[in-house]
Structure formats: C-alpha cells, structure tokens
PDB file of N, CA and C in Angstrom:
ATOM      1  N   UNK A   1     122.742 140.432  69.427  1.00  0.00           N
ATOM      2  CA  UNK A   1     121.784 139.415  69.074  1.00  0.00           C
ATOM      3  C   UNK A   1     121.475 138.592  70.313  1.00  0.00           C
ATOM      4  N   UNK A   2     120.258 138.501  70.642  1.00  0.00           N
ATOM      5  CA  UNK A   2     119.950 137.756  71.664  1.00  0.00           C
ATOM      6  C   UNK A   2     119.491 136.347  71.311  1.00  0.00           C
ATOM      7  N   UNK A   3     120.315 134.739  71.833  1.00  0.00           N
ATOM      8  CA  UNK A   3     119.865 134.081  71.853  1.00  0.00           C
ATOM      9  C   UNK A   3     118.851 133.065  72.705  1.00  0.00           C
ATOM     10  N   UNK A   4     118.475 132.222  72.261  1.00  0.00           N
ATOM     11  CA  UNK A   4     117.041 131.515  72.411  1.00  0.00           C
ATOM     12  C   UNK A   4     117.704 130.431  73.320  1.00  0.00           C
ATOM     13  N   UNK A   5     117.180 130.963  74.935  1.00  0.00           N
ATOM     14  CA  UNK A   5     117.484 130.170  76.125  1.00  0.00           C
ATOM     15  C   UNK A   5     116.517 129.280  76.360  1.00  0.00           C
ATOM     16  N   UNK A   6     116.950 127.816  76.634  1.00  0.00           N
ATOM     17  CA  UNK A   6     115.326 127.055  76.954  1.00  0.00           C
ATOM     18  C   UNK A   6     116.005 125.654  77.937  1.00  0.00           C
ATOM     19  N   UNK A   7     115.138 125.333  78.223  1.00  0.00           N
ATOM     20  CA  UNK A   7     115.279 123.883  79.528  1.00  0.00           C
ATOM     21  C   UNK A   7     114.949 123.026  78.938  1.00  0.00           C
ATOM     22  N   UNK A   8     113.968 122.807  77.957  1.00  0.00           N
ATOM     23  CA  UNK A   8     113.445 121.550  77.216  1.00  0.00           C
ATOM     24  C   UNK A   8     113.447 121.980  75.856  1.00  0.00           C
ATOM     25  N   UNK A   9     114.046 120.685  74.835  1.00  0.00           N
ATOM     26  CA  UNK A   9     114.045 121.266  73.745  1.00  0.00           C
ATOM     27  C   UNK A   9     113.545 119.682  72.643  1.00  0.00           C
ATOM     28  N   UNK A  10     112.162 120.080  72.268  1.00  0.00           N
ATOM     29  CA  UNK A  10     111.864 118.660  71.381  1.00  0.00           C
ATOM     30  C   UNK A  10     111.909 119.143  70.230  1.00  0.00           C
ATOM     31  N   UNK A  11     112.539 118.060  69.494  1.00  0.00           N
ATOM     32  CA  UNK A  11     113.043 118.254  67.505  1.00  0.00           C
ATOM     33  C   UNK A  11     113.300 117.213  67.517  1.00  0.00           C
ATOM     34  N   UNK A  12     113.378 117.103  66.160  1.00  0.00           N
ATOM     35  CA  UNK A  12     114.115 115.712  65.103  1.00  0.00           C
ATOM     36  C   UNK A  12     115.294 115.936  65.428  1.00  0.00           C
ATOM     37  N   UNK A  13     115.934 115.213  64.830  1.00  0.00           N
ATOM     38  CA  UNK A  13     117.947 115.379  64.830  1.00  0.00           C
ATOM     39  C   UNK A  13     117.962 115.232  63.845  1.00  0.00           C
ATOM     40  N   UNK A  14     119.110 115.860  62.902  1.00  0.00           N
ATOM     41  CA  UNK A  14     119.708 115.890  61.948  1.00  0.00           C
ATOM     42  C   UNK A  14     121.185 115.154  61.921  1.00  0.00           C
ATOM     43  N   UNK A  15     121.471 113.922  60.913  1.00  0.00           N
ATOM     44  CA  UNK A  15     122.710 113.298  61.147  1.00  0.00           C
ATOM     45  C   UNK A  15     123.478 113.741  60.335  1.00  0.00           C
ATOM     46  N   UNK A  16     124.611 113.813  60.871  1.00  0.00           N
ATOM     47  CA  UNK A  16     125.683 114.245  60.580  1.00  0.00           C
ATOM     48  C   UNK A  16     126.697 113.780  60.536  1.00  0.00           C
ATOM     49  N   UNK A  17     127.393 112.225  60.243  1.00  0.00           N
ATOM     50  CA  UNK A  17     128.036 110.948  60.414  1.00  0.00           C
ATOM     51  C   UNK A  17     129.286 111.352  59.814  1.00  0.00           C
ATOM     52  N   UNK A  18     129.628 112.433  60.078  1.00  0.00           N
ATOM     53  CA  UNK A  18     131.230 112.658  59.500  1.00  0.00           C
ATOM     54  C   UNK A  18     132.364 113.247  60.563  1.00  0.00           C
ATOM     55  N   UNK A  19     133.599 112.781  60.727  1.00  0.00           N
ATOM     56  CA  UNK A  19     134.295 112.804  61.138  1.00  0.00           C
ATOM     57  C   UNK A  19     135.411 113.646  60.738  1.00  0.00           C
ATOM     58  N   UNK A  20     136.025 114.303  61.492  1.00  0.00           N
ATOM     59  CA  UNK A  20     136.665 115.339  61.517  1.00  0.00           C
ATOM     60  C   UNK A  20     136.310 116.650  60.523  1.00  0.00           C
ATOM     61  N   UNK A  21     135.202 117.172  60.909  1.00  0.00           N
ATOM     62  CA  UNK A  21     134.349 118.381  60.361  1.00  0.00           C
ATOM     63  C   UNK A  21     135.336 119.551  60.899  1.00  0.00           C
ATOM     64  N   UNK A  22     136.395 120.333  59.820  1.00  0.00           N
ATOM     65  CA  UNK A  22     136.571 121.229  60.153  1.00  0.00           C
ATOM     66  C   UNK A  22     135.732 122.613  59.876  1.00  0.00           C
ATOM     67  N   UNK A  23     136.081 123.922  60.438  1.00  0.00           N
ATOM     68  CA  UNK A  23     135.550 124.811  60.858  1.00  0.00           C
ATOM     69  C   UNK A  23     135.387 125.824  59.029  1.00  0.00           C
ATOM     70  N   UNK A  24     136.429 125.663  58.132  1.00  0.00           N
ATOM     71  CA  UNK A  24     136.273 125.774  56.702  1.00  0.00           C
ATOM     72  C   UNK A  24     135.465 124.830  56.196  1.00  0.00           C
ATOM     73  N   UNK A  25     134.822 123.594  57.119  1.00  0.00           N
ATOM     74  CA  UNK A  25     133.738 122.798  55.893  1.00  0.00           C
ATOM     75  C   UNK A  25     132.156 123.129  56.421  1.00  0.00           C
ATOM     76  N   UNK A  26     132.301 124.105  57.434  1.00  0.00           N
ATOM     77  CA  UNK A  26     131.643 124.562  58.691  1.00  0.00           C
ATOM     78  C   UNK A  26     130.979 125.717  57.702  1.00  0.00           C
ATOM     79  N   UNK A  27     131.662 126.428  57.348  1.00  0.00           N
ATOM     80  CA  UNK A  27     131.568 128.217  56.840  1.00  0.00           C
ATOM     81  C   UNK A  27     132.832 128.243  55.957  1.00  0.00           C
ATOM     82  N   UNK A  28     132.728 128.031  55.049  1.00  0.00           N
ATOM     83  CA  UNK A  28     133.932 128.181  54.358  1.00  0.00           C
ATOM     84  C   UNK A  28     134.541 129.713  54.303  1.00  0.00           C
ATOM     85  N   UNK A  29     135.938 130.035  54.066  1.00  0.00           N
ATOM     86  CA  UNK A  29     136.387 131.249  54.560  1.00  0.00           C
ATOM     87  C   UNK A  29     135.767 132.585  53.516  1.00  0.00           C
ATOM     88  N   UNK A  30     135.682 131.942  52.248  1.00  0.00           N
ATOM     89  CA  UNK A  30     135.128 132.899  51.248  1.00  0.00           C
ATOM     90  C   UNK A  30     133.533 133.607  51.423  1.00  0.00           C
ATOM     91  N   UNK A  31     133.025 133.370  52.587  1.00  0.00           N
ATOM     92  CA  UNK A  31     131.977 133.539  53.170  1.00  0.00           C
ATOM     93  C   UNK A  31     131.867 134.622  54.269  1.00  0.00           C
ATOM     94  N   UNK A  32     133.271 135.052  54.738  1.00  0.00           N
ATOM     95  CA  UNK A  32     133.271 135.478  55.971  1.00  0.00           C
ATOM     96  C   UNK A  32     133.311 136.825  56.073  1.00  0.00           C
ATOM     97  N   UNK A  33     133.009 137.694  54.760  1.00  0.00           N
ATOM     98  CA  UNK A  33     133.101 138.753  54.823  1.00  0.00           C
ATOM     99  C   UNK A  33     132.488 139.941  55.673  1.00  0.00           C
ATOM    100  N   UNK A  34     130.585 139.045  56.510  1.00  0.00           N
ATOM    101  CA  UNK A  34     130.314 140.146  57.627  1.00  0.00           C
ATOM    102  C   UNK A  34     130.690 139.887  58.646  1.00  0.00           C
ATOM    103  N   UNK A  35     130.188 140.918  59.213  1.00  0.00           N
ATOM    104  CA  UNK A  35     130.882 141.026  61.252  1.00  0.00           C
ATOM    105  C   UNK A  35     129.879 140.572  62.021  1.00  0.00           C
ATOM    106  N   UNK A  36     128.722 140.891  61.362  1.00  0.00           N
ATOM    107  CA  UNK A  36     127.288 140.410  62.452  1.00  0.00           C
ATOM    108  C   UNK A  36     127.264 139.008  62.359  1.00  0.00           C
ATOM    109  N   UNK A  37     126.699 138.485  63.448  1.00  0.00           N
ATOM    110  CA  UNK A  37     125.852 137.003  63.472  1.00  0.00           C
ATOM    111  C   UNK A  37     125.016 136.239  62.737  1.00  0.00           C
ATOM    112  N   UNK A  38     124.715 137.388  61.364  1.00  0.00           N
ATOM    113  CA  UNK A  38     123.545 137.251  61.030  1.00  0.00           C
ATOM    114  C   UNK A  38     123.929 137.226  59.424  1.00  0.00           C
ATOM    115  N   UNK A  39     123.130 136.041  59.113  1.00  0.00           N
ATOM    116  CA  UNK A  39     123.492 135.730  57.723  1.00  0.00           C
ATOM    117  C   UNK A  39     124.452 134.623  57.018  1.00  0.00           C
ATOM    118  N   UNK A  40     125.256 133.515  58.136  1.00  0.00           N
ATOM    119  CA  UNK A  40     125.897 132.913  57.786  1.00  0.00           C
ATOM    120  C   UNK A  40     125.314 131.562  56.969  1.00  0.00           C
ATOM    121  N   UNK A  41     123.687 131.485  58.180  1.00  0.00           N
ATOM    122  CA  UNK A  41     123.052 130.132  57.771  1.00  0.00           C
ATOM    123  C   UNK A  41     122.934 129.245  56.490  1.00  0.00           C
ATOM    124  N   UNK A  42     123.046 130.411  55.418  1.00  0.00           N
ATOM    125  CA  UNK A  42     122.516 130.252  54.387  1.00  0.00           C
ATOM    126  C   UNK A  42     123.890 129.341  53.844  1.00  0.00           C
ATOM    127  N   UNK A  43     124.848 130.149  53.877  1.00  0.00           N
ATOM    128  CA  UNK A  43     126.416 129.249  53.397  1.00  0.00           C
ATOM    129  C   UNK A  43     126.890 127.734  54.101  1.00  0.00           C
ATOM    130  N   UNK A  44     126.148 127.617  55.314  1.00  0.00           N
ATOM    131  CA  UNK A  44     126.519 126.348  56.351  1.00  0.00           C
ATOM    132  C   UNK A  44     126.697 125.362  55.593  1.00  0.00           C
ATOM    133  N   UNK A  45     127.925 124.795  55.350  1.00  0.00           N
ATOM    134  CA  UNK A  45     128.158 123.459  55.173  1.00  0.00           C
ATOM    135  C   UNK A  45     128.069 123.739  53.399  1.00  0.00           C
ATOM    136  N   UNK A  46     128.575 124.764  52.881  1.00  0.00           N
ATOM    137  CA  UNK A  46     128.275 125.110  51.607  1.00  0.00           C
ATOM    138  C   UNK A  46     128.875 124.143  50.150  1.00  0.00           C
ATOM    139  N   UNK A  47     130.333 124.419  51.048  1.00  0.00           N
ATOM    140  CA  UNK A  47     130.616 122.883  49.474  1.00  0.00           C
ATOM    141  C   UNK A  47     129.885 122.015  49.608  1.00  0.00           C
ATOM    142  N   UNK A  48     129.175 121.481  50.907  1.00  0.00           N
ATOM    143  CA  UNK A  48     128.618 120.346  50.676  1.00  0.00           C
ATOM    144  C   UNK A  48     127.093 119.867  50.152  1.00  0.00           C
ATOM    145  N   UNK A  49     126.504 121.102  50.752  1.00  0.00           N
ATOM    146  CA  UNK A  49     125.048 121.080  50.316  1.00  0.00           C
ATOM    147  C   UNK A  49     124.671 121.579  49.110  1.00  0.00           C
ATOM    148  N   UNK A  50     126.034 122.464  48.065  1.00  0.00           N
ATOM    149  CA  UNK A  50     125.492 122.725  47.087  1.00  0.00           C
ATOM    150  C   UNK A  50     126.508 122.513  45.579  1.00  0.00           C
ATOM    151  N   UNK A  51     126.031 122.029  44.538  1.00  0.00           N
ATOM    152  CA  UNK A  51     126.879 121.827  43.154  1.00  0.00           C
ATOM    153  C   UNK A  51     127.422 123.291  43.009  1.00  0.00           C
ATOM    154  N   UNK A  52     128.577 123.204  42.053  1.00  0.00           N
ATOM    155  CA  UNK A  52     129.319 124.799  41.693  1.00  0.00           C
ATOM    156  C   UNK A  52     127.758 125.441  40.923  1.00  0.00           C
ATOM    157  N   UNK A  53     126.905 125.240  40.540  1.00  0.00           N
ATOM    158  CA  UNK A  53     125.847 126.215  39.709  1.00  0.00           C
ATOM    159  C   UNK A  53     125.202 127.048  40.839  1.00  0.00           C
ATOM    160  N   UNK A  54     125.602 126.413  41.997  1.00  0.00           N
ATOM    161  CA  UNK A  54     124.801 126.665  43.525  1.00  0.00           C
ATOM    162  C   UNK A  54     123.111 126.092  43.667  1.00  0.00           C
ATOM    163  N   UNK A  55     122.709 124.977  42.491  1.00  0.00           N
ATOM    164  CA  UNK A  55     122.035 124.011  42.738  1.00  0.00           C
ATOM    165  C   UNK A  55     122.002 123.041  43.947  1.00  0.00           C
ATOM    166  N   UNK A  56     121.074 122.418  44.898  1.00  0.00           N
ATOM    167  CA  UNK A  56     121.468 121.677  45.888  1.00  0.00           C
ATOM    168  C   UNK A  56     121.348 120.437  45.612  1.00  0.00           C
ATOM    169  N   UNK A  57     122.517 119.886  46.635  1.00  0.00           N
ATOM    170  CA  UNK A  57     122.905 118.242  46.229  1.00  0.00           C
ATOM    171  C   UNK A  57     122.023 117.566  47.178  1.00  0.00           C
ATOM    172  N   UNK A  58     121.316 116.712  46.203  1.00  0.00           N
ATOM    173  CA  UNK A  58     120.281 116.186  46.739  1.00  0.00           C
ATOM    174  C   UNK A  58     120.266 114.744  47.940  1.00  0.00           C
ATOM    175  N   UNK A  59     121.794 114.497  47.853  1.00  0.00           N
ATOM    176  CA  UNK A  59     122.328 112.979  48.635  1.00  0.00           C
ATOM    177  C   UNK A  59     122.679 113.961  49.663  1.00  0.00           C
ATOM    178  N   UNK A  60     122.951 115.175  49.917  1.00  0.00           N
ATOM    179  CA  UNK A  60     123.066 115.847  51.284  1.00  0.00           C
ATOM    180  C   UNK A  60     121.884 115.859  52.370  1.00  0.00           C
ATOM    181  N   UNK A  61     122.312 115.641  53.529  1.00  0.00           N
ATOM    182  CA  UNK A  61     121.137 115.451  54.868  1.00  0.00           C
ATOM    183  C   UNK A  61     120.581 116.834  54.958  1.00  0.00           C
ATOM    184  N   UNK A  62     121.311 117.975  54.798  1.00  0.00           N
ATOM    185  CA  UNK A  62     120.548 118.932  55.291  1.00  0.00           C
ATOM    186  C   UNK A  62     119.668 119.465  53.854  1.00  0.00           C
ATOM    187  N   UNK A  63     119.849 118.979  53.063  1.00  0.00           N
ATOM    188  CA  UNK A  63     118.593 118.734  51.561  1.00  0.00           C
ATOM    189  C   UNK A  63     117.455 117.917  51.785  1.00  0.00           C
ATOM    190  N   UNK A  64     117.302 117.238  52.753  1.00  0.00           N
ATOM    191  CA  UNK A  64     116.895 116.309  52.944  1.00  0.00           C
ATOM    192  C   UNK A  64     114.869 116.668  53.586  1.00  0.00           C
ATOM    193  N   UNK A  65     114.202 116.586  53.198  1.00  0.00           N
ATOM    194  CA  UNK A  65     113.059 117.274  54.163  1.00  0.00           C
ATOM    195  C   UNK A  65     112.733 116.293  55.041  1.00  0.00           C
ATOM    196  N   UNK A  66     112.993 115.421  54.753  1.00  0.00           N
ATOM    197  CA  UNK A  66     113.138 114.255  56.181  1.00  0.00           C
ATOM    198  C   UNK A  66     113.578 114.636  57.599  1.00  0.00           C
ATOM    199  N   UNK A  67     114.812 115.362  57.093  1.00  0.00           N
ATOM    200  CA  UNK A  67     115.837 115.529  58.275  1.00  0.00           C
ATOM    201  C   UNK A  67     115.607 117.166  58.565  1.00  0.00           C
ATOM    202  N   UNK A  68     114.390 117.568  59.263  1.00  0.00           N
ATOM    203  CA  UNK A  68     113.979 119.668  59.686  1.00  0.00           C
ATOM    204  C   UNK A  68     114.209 119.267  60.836  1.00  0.00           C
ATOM    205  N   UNK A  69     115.410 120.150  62.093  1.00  0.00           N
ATOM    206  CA  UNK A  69     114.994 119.728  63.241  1.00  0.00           C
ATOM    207  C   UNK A  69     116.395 120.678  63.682  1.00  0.00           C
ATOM    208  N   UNK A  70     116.216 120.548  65.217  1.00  0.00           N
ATOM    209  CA  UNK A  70     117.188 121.537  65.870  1.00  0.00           C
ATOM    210  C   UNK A  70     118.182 121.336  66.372  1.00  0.00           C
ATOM    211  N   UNK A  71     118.339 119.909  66.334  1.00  0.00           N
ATOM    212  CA  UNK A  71     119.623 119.083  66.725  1.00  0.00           C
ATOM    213  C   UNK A  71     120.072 118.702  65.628  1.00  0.00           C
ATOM    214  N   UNK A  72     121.751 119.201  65.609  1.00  0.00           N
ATOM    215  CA  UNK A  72     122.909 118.461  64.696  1.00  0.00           C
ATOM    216  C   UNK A  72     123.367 117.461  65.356  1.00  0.00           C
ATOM    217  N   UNK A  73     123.590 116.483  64.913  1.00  0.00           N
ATOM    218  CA  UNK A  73     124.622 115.126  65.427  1.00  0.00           C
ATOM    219  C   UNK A  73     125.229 115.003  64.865  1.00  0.00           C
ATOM    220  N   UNK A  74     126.940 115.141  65.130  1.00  0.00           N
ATOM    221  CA  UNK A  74     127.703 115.110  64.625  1.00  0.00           C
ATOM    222  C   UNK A  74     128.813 114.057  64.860  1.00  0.00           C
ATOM    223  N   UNK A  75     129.369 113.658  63.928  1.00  0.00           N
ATOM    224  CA  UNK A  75     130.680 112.811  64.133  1.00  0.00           C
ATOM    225  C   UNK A  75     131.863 113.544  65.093  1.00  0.00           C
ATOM    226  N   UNK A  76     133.102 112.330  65.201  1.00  0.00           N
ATOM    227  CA  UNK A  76     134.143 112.681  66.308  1.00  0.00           C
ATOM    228  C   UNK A  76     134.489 113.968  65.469  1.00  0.00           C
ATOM    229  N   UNK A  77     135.485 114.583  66.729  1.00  0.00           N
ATOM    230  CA  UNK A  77     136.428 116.122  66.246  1.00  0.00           C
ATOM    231  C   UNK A  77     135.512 116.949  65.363  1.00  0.00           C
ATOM    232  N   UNK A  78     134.406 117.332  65.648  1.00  0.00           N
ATOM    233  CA  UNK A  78     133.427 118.361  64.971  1.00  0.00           C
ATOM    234  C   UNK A  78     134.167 119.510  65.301  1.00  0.00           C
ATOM    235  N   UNK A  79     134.256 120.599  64.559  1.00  0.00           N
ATOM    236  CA  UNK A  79     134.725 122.384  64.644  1.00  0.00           C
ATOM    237  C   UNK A  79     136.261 122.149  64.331  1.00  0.00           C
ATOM    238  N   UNK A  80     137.126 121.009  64.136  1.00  0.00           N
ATOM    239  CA  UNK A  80     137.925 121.136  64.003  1.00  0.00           C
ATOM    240  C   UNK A  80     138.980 122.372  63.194  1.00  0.00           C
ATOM    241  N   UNK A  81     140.115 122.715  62.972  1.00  0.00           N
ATOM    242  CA  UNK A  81     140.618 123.447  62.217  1.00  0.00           C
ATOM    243  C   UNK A  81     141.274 124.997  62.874  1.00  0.00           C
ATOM    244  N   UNK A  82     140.807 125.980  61.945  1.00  0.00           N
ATOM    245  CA  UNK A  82     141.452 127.048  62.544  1.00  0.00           C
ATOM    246  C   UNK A  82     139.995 127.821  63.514  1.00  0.00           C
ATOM    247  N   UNK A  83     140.248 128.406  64.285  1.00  0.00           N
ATOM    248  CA  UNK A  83     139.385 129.145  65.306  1.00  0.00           C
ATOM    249  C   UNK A  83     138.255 130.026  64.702  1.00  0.00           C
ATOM    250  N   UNK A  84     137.456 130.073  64.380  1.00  0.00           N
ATOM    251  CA  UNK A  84     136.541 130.540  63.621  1.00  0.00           C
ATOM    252  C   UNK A  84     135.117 131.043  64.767  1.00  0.00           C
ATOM    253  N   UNK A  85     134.989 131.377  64.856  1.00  0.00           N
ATOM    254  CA  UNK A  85     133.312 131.928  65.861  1.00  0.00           C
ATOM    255  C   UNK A  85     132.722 132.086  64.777  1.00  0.00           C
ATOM    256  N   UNK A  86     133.060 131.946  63.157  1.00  0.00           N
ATOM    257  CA  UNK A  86     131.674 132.490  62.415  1.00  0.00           C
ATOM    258  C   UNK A  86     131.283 131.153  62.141  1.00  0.00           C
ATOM    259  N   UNK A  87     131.820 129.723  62.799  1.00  0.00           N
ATOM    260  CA  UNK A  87     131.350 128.689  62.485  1.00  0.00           C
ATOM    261  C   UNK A  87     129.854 128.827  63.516  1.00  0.00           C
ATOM    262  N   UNK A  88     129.906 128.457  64.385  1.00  0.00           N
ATOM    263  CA  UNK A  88     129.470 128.719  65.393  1.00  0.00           C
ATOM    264  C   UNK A  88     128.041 129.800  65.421  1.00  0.00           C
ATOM    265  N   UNK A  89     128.519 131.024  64.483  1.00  0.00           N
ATOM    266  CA  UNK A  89     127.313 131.433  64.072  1.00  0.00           C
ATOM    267  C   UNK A  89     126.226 130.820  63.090  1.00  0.00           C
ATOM    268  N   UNK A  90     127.584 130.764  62.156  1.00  0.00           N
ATOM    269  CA  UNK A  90     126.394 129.904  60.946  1.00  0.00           C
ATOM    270  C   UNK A  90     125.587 128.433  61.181  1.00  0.00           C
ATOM    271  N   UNK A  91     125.834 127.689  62.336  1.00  0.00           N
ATOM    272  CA  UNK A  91     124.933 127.005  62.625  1.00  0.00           C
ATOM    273  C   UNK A  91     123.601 127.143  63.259  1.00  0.00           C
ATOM    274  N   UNK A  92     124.491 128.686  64.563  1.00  0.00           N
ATOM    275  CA  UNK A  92     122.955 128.715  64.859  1.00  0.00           C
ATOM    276  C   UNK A  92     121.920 129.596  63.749  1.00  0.00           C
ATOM    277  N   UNK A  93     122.377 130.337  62.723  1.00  0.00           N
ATOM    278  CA  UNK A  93     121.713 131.077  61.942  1.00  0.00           C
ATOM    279  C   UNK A  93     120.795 130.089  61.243  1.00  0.00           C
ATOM    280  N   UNK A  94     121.383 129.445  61.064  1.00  0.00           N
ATOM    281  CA  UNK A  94     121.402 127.511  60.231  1.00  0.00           C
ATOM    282  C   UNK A  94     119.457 127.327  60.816  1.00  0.00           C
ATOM    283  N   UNK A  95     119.644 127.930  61.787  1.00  0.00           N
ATOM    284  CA  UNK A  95     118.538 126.551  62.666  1.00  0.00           C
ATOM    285  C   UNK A  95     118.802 125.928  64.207  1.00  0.00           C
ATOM    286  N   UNK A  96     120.020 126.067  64.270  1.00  0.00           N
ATOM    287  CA  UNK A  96     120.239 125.062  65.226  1.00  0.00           C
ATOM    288  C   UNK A  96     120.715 124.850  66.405  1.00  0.00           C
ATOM    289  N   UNK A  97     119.840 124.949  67.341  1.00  0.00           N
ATOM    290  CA  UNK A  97     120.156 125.029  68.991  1.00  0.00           C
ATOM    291  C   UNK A  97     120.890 123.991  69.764  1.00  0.00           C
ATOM    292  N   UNK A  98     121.210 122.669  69.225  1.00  0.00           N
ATOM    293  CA  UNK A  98     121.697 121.834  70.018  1.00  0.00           C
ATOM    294  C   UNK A  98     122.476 121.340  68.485  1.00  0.00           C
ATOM    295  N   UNK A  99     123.781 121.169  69.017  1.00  0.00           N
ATOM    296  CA  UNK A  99     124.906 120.214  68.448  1.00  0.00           C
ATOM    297  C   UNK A  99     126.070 118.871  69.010  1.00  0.00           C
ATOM    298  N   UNK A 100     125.448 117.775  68.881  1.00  0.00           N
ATOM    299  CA  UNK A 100     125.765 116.477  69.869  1.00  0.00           C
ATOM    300  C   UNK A 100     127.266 116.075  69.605  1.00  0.00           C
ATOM    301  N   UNK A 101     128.086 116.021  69.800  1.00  0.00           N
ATOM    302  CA  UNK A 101     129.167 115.813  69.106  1.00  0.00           C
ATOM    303  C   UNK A 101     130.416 115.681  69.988  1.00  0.00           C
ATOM    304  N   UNK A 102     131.771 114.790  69.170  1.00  0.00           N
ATOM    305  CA  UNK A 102     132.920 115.095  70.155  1.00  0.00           C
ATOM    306  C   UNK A 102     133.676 116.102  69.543  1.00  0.00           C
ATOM    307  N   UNK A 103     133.242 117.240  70.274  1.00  0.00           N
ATOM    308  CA  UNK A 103     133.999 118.137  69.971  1.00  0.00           C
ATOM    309  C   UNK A 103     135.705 118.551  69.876  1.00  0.00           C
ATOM    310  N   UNK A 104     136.170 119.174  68.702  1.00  0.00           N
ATOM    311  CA  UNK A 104     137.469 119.573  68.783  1.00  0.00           C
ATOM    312  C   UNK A 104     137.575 120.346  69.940  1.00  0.00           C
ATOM    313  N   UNK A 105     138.841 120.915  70.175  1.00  0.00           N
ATOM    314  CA  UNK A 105     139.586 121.894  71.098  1.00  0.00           C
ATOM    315  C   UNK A 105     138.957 123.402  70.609  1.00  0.00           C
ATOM    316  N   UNK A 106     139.051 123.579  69.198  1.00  0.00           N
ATOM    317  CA  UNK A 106     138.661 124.944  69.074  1.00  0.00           C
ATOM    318  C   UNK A 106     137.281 124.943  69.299  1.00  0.00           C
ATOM    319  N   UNK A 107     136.427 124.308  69.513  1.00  0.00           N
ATOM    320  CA  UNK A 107     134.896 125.216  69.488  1.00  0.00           C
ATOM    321  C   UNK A 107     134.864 124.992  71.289  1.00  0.00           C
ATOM    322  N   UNK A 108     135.657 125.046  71.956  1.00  0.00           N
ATOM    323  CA  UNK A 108     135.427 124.944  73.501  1.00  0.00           C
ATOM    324  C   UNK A 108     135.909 126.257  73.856  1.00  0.00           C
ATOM    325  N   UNK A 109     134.587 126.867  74.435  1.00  0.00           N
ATOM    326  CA  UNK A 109     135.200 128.538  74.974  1.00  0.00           C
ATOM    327  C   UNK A 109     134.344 129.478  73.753  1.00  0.00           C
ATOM    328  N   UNK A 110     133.823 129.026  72.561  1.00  0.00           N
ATOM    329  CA  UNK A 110     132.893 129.653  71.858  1.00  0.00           C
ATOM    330  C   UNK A 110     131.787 130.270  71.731  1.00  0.00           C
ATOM    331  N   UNK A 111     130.955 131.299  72.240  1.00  0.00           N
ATOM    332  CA  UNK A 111     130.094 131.135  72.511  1.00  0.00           C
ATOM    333  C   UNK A 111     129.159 131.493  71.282  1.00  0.00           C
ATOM    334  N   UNK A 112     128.188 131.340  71.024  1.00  0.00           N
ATOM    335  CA  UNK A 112     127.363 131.696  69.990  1.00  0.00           C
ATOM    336  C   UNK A 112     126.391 132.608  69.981  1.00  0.00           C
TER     337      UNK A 112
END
C-alpha cells in the first residue's frame, strides 16, 4: 500500500481530548482478524463511536459532521497499551494523515 506523501497539508482538526488512549480503544482486538492495511477504518475507535446495535453515538466527535478533517488531536499518552501496528493502520484507513499528540512509547518506530 502506498502512502500519501505531502509538504503542506490544510484540514480541519478533529479533537480528541482524551487521555491515555490505548491501542485496544484504538482498534479493538476483536477486529484484528486481517493482515492487510486495509479495512480497519471502519472499526476506529469502535466502542466509542458506536452503541452495542452498532448504531452511532451521536455525543462522539468523530459522529460529528462538524468535525471532517485530516488531523487527529489527541490527548497525553495517545497509542498507549500493547504494540499494535493495526492501530496505526486503522487511523490512517480512518482518514487521517496527521495525528498531534503526546505520544506513548509504543507508537514510536511505527510506521503506517
């Protein structure tokens, strides 16, 4: 999969005001069943953006049509948890080329 290299990048930001985002609230593990890059987007952030009927929760930001854009901003210790690269995918599958954040230890050395 080839990704989308660029020098300038204008979007909205998407907030993301939570703190210690681990890498299961990222892509939860029951999700992880392919190998490709492709296809995670849809699950990103899944307990959170959606009720058990798999209806979407409407007080969630990325529900939000306010908030379309290519930057995540994220709270301290983002990727936290166990080592995951399918986090990492499912954001960029997600949408999303830039993620602002203080990153944990595990998403350093990740590449997407």
């Amino acid at each position: 999969m080839a990704y989308d290299k660029f020098s300038i990048l204008t979007s909205t930001a998407v907030p993301l005001p939570i703190e210690n985002v681990d890498t299961d609230q990222i892509i939860p593990a029951r999700f992880l069943k392919a190998t490709e890059r492709k296809g995670f987007g849809d699950n990103l952030f899944r307990d959170w953006r959606y009720h058990s009927d798999d209806t979407p929760k409407e007080d969630f930001v990325l529900n939000n049509p306010q908030y379309k854009g290519q930057i995540l901003v994220g709270g301290r210790n983002f990727g936290s948890g166990s080592s995951r690269e399918h986090a990492a995918w499912a954001i960029y599958d997600y949408g999303f080329r830039v993620v602002v954040s203080s990153f944990s230890q595990t998403f350093f050395g990740i590449t997407a």
